[in-house]
Every structure is written in structure tokens, then in C-alpha cells.
Protein backbone atom coordinates (compact mmCIF):
# COMPACT_ATOMS: atom_id res chain seq x y z
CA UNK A 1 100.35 114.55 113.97
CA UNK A 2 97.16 113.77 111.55
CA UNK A 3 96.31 117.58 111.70
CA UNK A 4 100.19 118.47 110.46
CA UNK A 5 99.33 115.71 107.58
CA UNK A 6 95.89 117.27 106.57
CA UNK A 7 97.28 120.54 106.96
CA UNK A 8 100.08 119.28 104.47
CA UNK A 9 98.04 117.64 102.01
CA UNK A 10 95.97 120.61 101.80
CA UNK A 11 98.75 123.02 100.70
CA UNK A 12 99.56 120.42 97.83
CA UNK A 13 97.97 120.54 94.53
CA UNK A 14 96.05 117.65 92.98
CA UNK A 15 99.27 116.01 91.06
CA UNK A 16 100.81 116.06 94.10
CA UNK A 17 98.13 115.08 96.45
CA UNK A 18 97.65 112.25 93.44
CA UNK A 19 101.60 111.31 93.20
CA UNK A 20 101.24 111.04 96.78
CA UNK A 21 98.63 108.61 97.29
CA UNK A 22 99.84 106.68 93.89
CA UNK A 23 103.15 105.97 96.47
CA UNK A 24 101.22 104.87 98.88
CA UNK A 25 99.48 102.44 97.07
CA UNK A 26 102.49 100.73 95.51
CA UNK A 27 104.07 100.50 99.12
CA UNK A 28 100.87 98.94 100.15
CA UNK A 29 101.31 96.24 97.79
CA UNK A 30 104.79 95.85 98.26
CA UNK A 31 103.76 95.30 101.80
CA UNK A 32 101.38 92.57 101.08
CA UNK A 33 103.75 91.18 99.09
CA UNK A 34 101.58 91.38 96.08
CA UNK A 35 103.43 93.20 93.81
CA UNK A 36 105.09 91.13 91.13
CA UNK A 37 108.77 91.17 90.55
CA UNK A 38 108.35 90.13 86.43
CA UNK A 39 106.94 91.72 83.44
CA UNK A 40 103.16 91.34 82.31
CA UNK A 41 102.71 89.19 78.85
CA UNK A 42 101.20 90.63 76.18
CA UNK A 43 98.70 88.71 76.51
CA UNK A 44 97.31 89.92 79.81
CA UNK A 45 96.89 93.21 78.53
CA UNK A 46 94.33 92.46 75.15
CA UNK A 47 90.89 91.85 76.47
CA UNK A 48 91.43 92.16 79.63
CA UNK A 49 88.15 94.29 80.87
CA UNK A 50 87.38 96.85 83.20
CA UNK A 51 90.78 96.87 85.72
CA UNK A 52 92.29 94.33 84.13
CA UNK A 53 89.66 91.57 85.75
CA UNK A 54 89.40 88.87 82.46
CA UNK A 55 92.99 88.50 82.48
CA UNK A 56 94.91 89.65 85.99
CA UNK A 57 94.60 90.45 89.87
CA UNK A 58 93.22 94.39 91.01
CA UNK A 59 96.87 94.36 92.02
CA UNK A 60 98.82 93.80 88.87
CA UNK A 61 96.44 96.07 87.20
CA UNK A 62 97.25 99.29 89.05
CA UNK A 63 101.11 98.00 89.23
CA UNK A 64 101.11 97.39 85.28
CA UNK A 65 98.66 100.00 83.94
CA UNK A 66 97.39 102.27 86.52
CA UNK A 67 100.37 103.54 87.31
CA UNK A 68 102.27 103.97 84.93
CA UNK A 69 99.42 106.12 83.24
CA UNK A 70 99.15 108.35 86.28
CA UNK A 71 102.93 109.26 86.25
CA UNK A 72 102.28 110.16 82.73
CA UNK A 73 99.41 112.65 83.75
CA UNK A 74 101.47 114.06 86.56
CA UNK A 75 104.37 114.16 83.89
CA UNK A 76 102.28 116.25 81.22
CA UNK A 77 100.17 117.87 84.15
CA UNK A 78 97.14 116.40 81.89
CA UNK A 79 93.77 115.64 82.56
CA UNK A 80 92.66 112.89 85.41
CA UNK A 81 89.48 111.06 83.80
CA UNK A 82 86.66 110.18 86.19
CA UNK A 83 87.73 107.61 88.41
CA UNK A 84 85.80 104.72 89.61
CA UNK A 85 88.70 102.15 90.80
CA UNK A 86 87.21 101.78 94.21
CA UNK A 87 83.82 100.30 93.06
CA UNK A 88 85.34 97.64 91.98
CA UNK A 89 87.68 97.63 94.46
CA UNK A 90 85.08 97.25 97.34
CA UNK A 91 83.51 93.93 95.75
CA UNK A 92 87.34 92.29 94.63
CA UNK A 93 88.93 93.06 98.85
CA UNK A 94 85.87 91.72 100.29
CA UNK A 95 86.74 89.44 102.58
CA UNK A 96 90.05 90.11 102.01
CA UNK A 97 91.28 91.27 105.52
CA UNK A 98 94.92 91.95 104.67
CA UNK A 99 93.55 94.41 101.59
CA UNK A 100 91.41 96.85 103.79
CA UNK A 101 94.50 99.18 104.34
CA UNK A 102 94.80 99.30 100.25
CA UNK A 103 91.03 99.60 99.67
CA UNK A 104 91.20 102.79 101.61
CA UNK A 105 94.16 104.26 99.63
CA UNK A 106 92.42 103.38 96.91
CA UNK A 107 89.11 104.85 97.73
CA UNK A 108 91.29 107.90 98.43
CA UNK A 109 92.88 107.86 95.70
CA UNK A 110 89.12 108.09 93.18
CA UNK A 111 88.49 110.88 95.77
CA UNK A 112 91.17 113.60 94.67
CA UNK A 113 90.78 112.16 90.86
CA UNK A 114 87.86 112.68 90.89
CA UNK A 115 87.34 116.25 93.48
């Protein structure tokens, strides 16, 4: 089964290999149940740092700006900038036992961006 999957991710390009992993993601927070039902404030998103970390969770970040600006790549078939989401990543999930499975789509996920 895995080598059907590799073999199937390596026949797709990088927006798709990207859209792909993006989905994954946002299930994975779904699963956790970390994915919030409302709409950011304003507020959250003026100063808010590098991922969002002065004013909101890793999670609400990729749900609230992440994504949303990777659709619009894949949408335009634009440029991916350098990616470095899983630094930070590694240092917020530590210790966090129920986030491994998302640190490794995320790590994933700055792989592609940034191949």
C-alpha cells in the first residue's frame, strides 16, 4: 500500500502534492478537535508575529492564514516562498503527544514547499 502512495505522490506535481498535504493538515486538526468553528478578530491578525505566536495557537494560524494563502498559490499556480513552519513547529508540539501526527504533516508539508 505505502509504495502505491509514493508511487502516487510522485506522478503529482508540487500544487498537487502541496493541496494534498494542506488536506491533510486541516483533517488533522479537525481530528484533534482543534480547529475552531468561529471567525478570527481583527485583532488577532495585527501584530501577531512569526505564525501568528503574539496573538493565537500554531493551529488557528495555519486554519486562518496559512491556508487560505496556499489555496491562493495553488489557485494562481504562483510562487511557494521558502517555508520554515516546522521549526517552529518542533519547539510549539513538544510535549504535545496528541500533535506528533500534525508535526509530521507539517514537516512534510516545508519539504515539497520548499524541494
Amino acid at each position: 500500500m505505502v509504495a502505491v502512495v509514493q508511487h502516487y505522490t510522485l506522478s503529482m506535481d508540487k500544487y498537487e502534492k502541496v493541496n494534498l498535504r494542506i488536506d491533510e493538515i486541516v483533517a488533522e486538526i479537525q481530528r484533534l478537535g482543534r480547529w475552531s468553528s468561529g471567525s478570527l478578530s481583527p485583532e488577532k491578525l495585527e501584530n501577531m508575529g512569526p505564525f501568528g505566536m503574539n496573538t493565537m495557537p500554531l493551529e488557528q494560524w495555519i486554519q486562518f492564514v496559512l491556508v487560505p494563502r496556499v489555496q491562493e498559490i495553488v489557485e494562481k499556480k504562483g510562487e511557494f516562498p521558502q517555508s520554515s513552519i516546522s521549526a517552529y513547529a518542533v519547539k510549539y508540539f513538544d510535549g504535545d503527544l496528541d500533535g506528533q501526527r500534525l508535526l509530521q504533516l507539517i514537516v512534510e508539508f516545508d519539504q515539497i514547499v520548499n524541494e
